[in-house]
N, C-alpha and C. Protein backbone atom coordinates (compact mmCIF):
# COMPACT_ATOMS: atom_id res chain seq x y z
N UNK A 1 -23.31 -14.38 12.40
CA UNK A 1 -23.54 -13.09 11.81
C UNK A 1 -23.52 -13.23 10.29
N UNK A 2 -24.55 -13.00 9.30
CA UNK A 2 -24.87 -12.74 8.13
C UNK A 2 -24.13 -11.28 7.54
N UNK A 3 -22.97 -11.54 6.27
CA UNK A 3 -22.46 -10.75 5.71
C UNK A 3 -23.26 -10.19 4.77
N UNK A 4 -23.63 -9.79 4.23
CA UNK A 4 -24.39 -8.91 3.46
C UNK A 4 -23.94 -8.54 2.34
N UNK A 5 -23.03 -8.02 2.40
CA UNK A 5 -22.01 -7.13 1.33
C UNK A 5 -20.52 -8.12 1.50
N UNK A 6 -20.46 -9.23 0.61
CA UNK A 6 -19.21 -10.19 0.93
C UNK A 6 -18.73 -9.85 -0.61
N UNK A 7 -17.59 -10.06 -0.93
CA UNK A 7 -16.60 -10.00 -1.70
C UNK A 7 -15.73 -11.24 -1.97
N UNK A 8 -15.85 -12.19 -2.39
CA UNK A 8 -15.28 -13.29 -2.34
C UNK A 8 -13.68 -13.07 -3.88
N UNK A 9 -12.37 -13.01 -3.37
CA UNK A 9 -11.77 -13.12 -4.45
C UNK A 9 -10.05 -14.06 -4.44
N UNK A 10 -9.39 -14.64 -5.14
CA UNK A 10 -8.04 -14.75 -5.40
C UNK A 10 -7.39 -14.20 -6.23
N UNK A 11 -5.93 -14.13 -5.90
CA UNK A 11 -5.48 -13.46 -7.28
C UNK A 11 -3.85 -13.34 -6.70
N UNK A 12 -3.04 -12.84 -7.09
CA UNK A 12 -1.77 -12.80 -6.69
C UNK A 12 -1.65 -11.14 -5.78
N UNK A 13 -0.30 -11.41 -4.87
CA UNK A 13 -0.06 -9.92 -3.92
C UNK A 13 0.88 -9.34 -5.29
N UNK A 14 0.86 -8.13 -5.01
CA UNK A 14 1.50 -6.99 -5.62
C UNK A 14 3.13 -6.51 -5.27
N UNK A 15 3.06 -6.58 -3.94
CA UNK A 15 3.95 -6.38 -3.07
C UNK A 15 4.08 -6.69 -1.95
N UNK A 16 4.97 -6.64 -0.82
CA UNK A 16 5.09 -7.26 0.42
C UNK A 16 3.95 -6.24 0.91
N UNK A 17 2.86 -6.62 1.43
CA UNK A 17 2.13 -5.85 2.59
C UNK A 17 2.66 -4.84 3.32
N UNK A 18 2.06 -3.70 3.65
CA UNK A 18 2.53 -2.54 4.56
C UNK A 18 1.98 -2.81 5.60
N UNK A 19 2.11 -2.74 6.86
CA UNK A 19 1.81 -2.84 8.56
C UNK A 19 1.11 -1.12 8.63
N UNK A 20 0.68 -0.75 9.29
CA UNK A 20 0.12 0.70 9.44
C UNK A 20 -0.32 0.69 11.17
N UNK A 21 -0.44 1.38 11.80
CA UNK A 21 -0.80 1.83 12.79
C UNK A 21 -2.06 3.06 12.78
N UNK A 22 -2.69 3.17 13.32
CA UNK A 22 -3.83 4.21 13.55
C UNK A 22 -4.55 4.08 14.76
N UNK A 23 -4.28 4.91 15.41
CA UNK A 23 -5.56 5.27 16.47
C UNK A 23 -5.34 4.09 17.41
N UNK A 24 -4.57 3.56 17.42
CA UNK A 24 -4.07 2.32 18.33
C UNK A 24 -4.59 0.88 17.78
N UNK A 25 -4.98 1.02 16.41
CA UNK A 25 -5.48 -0.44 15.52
C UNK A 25 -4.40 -0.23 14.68
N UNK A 26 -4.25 -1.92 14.50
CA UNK A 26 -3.04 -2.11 13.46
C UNK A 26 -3.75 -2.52 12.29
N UNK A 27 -3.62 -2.37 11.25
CA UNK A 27 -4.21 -2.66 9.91
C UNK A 27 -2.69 -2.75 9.03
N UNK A 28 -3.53 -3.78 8.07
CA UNK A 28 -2.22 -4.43 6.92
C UNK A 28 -2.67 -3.64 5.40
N UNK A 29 -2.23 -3.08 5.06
CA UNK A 29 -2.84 -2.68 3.30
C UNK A 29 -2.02 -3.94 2.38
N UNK A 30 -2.10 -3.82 1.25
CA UNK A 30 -1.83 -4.54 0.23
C UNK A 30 -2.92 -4.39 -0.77
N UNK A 31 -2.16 -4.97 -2.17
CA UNK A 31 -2.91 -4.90 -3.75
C UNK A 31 -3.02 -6.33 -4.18
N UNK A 32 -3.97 -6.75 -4.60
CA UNK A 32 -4.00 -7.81 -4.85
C UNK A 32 -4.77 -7.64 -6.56
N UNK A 33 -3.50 -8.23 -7.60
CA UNK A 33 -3.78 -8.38 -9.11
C UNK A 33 -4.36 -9.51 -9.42
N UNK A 34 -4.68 -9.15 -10.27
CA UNK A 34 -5.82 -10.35 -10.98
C UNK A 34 -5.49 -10.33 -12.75
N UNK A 35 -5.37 -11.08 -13.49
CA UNK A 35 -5.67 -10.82 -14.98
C UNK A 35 -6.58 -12.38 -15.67
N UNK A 36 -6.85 -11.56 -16.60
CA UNK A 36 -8.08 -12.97 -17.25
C UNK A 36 -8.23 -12.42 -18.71
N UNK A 37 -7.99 -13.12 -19.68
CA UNK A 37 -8.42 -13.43 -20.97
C UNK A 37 -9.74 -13.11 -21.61
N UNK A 38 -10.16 -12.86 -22.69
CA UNK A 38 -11.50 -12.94 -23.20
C UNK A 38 -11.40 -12.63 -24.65
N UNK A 39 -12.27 -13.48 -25.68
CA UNK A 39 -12.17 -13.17 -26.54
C UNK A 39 -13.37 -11.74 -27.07
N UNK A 40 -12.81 -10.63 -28.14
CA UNK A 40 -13.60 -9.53 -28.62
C UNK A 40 -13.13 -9.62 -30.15
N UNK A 41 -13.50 -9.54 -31.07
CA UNK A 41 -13.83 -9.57 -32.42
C UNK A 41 -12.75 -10.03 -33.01
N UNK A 42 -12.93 -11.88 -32.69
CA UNK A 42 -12.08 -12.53 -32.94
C UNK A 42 -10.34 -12.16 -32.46
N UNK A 43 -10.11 -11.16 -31.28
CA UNK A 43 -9.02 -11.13 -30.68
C UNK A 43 -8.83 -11.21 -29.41
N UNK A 44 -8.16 -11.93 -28.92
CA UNK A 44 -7.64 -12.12 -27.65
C UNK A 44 -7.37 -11.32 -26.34
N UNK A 45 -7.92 -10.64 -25.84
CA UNK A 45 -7.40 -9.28 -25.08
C UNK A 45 -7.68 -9.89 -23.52
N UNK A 46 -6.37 -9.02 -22.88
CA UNK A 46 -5.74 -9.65 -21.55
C UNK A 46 -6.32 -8.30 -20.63
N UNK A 47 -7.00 -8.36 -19.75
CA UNK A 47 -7.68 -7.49 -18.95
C UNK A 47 -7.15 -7.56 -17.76
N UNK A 48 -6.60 -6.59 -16.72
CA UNK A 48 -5.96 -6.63 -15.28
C UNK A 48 -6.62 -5.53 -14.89
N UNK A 49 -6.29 -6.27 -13.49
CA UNK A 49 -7.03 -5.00 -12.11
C UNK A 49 -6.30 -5.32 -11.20
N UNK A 50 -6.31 -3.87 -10.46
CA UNK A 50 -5.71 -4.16 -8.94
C UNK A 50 -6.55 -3.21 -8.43
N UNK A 51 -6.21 -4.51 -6.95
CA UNK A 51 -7.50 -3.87 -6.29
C UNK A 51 -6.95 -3.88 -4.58
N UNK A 52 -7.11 -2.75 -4.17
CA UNK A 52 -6.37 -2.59 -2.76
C UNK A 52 -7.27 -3.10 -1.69
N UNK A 53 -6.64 -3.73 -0.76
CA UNK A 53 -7.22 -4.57 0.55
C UNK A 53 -6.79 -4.26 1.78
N UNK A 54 -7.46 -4.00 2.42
CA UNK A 54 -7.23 -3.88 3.95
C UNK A 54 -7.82 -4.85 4.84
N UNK A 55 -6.76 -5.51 5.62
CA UNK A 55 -6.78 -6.56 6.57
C UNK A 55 -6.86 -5.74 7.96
N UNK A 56 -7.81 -6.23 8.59
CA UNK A 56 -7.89 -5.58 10.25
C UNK A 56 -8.32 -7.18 10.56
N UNK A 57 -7.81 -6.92 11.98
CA UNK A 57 -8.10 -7.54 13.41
C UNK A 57 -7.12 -9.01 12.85
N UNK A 58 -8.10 -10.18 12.93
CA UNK A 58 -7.18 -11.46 12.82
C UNK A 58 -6.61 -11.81 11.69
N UNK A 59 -7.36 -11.03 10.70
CA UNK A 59 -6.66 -11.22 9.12
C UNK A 59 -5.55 -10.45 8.91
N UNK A 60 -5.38 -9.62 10.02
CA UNK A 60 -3.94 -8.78 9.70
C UNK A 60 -2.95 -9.84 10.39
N UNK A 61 -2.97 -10.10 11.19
CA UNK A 61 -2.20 -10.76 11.88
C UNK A 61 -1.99 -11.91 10.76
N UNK A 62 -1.92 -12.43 10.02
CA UNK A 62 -2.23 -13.67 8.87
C UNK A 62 -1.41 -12.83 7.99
N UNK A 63 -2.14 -11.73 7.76
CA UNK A 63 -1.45 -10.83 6.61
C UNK A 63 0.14 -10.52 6.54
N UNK A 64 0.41 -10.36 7.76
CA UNK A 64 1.40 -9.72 8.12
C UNK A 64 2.76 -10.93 7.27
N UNK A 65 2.50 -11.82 6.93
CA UNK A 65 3.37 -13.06 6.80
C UNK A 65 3.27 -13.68 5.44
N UNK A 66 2.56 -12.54 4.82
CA UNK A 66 2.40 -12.79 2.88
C UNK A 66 3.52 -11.97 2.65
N UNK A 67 3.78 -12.81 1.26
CA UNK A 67 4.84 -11.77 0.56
C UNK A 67 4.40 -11.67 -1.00
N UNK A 68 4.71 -10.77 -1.51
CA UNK A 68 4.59 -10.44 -2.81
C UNK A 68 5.06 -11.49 -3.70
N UNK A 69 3.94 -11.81 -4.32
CA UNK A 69 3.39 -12.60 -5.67
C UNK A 69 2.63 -14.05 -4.60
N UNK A 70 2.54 -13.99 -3.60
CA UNK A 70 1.64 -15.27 -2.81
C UNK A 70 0.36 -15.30 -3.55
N UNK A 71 -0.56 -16.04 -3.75
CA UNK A 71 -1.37 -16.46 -4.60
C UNK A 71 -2.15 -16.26 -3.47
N UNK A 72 -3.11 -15.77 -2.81
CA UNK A 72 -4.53 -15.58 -1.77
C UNK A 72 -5.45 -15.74 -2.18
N UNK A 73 -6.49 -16.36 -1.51
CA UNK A 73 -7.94 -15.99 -1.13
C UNK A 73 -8.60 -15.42 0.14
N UNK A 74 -9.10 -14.54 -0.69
CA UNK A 74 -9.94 -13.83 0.55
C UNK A 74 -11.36 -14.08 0.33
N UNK A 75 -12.13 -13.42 1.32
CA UNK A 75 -13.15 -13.19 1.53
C UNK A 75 -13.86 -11.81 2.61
N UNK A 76 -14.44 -10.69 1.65
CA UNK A 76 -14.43 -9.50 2.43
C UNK A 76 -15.52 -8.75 2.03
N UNK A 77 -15.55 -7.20 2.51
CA UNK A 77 -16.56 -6.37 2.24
C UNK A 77 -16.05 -5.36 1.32
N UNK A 78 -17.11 -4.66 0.15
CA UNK A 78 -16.57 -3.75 -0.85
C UNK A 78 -16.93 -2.45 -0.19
N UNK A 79 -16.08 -1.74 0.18
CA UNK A 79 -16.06 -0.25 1.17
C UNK A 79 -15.56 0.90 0.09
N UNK A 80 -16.88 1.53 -0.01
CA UNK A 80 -16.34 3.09 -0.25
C UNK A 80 -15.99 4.32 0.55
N UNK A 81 -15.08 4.65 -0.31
CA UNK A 81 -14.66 5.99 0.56
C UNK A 81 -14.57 7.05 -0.35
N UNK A 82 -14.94 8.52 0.92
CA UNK A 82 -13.91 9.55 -0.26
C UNK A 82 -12.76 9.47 -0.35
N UNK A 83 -11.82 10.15 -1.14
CA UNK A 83 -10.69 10.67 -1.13
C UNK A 83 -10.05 11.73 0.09
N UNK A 84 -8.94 11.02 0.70
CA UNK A 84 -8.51 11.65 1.61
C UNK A 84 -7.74 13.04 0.90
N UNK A 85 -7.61 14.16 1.14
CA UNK A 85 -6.99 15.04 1.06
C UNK A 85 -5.00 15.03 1.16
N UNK A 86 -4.94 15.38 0.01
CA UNK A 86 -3.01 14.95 -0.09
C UNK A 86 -2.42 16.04 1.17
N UNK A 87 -1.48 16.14 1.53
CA UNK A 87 -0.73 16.70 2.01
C UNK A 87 -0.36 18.16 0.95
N UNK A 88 0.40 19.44 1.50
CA UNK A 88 0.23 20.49 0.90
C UNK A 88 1.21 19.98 -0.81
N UNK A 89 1.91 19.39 -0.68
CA UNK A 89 2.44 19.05 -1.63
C UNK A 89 1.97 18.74 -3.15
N UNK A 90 1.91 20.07 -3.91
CA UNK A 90 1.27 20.19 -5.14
C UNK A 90 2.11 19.49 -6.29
N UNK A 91 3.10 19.13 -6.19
CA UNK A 91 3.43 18.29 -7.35
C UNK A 91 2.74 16.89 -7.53
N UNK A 92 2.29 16.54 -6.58
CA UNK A 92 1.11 15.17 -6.88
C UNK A 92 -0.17 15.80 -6.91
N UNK A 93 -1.01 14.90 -7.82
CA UNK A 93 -2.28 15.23 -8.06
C UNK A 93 -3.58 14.78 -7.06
N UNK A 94 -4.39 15.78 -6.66
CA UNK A 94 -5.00 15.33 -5.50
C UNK A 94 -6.22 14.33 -5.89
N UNK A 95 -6.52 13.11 -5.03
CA UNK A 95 -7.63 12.19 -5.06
C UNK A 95 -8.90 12.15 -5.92
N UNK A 96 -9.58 11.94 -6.88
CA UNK A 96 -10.61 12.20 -7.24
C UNK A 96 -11.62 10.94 -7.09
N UNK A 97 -12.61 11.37 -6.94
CA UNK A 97 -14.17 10.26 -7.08
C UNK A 97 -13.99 9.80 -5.95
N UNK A 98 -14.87 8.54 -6.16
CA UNK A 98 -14.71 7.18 -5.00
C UNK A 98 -13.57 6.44 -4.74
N UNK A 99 -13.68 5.77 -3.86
CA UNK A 99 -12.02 5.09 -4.29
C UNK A 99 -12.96 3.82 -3.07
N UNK A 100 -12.55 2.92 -3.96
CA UNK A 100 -13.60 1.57 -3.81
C UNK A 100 -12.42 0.37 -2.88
N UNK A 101 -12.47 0.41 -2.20
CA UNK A 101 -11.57 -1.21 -1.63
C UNK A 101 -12.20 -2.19 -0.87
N UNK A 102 -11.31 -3.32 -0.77
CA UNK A 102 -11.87 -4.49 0.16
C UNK A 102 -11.06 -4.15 1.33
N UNK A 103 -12.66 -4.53 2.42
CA UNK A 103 -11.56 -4.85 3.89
C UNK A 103 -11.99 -6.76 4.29
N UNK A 104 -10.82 -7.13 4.56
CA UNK A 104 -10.71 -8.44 4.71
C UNK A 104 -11.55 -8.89 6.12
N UNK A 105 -12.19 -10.33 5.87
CA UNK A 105 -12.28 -10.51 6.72
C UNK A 105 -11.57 -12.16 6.82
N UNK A 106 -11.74 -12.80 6.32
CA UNK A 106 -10.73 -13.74 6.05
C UNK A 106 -9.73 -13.99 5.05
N UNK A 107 -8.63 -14.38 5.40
CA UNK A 107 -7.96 -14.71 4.30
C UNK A 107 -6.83 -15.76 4.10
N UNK A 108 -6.40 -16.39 3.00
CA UNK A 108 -5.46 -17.76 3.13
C UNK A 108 -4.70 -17.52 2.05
N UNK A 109 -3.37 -18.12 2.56
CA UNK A 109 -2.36 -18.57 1.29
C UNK A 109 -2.58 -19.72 0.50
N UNK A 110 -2.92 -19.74 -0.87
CA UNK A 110 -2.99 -20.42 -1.73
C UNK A 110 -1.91 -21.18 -1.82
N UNK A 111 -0.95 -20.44 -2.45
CA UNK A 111 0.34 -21.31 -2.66
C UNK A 111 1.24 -19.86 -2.63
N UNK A 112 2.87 -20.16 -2.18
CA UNK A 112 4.04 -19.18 -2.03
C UNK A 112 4.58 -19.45 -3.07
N UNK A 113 5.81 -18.60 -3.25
CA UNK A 113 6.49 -18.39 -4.11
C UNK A 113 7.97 -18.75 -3.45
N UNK A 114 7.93 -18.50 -1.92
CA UNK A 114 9.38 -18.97 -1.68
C UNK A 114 9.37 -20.85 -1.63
N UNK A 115 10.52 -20.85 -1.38
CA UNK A 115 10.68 -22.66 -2.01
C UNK A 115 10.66 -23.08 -0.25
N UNK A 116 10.80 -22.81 0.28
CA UNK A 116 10.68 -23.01 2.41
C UNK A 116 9.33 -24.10 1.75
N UNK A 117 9.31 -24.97 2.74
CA UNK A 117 8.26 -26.34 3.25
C UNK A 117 7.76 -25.70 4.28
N UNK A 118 7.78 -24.47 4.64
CA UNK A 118 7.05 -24.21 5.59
C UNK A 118 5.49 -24.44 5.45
N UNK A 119 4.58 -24.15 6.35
CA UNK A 119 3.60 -24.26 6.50
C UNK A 119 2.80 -23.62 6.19
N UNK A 120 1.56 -23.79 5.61
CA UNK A 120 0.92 -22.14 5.04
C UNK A 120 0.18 -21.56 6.10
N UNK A 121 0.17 -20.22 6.11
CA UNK A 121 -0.45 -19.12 6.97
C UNK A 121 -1.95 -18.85 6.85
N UNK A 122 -2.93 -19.27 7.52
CA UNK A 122 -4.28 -18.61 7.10
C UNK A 122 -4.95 -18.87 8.51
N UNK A 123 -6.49 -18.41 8.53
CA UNK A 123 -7.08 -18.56 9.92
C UNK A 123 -7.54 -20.30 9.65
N UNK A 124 -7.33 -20.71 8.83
CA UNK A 124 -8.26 -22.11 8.76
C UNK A 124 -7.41 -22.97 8.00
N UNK A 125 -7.48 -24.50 8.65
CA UNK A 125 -6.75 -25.39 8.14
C UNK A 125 -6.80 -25.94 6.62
N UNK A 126 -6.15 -25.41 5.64
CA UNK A 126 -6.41 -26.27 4.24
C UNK A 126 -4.91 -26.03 3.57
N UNK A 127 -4.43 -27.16 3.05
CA UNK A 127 -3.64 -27.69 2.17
C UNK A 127 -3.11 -26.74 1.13
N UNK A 128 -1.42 -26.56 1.64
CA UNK A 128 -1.00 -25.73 0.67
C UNK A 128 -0.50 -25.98 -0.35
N UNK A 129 -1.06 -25.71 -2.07
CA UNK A 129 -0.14 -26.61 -3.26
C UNK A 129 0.93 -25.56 -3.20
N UNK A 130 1.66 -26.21 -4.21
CA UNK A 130 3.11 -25.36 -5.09
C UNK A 130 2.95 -25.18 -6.14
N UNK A 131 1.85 -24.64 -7.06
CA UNK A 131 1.60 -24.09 -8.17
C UNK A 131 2.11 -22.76 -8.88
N UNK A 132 2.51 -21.97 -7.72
CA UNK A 132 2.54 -20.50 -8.29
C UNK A 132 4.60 -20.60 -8.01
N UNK A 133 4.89 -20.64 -8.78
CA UNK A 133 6.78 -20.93 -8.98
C UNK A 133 7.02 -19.80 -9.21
N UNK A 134 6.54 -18.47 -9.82
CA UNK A 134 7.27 -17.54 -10.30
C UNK A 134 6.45 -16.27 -10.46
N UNK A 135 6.73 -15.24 -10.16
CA UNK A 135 6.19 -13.62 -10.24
C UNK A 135 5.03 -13.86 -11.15
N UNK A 136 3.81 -13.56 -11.27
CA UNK A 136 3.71 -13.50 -12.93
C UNK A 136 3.80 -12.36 -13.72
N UNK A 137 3.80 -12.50 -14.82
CA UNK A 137 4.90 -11.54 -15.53
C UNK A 137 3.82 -9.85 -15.28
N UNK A 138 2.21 -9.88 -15.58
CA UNK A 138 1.77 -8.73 -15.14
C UNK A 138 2.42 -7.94 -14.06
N UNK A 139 2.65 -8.94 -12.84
CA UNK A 139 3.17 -7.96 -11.63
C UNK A 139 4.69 -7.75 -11.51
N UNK A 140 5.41 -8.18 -12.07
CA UNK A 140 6.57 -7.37 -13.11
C UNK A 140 6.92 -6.37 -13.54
N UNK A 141 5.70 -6.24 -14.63
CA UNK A 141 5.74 -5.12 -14.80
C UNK A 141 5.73 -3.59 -14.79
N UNK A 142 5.37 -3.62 -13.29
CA UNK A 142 5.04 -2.42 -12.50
C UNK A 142 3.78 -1.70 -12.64
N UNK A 143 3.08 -2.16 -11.26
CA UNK A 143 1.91 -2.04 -11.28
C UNK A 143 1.88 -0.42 -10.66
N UNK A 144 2.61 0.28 -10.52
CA UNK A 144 2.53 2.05 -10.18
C UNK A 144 2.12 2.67 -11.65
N UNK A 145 2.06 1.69 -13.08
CA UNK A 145 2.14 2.52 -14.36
C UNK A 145 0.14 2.46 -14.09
N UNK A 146 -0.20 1.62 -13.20
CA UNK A 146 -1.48 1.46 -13.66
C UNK A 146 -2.37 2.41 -12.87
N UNK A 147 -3.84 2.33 -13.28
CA UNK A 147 -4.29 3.53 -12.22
C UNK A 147 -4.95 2.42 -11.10
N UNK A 148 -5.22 3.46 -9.63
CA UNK A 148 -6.21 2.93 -8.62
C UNK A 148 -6.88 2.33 -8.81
């Protein structure tokens, strides 16, 4: 089967993955940050995104066993949606525009953050380094200050 609309990305988790239930499908959410460098008129400026992912079927099951700051690669589709409608609760502000995410269709641990020799988690056999030792400092900082 030819993907069409693929999404190829890595980048670090945000947080431990949420498990969800619906309609009798289990789906995994998670944020996955990214930041990258570039130079603009002769200055240095540090650019971040987060970008929310949804794992269904065998990639949840994979998912389920990341933890926040794991270094991933995926590979998925870019899905729009509307905005779901908040609950009556007017002190939060309700949804606006599109709201753009990936749903996974594969995905692998790069490298962990816990120090375990365990084995890495993904649908396909490849070699896990130990590169990523520590949070990085973006996702630290609290990624709730940032928008969707």
């Amino acid at each position: 089967m030819e993907i069409l609309n693929q999404v190829t990305l890595a980048g670090n988790l945000t947080d431990k993955p949420s498990v969800d239930d619906a309609g009798g499908r289990v789906f995994v959410r998670a944020r996955l940050a990214q930041n990258w460098f570039y130079d603009t008129h002769g200055k240095t400026v540090e650019h971040r995104q987060f970008l929310p992912l949804t794992f269904l079927g065998e990639s949840a099951s994979v998912a389920k066993s990341f933890e926040k700051g794991d270094n991933i690669h995926i590979t998925g589709q870019l899905i729009r949606r509307d905005p779901r409608a908040r609950s009556e609760d007017t002190s939060r502000p309700r949804e606006t525009g599109s709201i753009f995410e990936i749903h996974v269709i594969r995905a692998f641990r790069i490298a962990s953050l816990s120090k375990s020799d365990a084995a890495a988690i993904h649908q396909n056999e490849i070699r896990r380094t130990n590169d990523a030792k520590q949070v990085p400092a973006f996702i630290q900082e609290g990624i709730h200050d940032w928008p969707v």
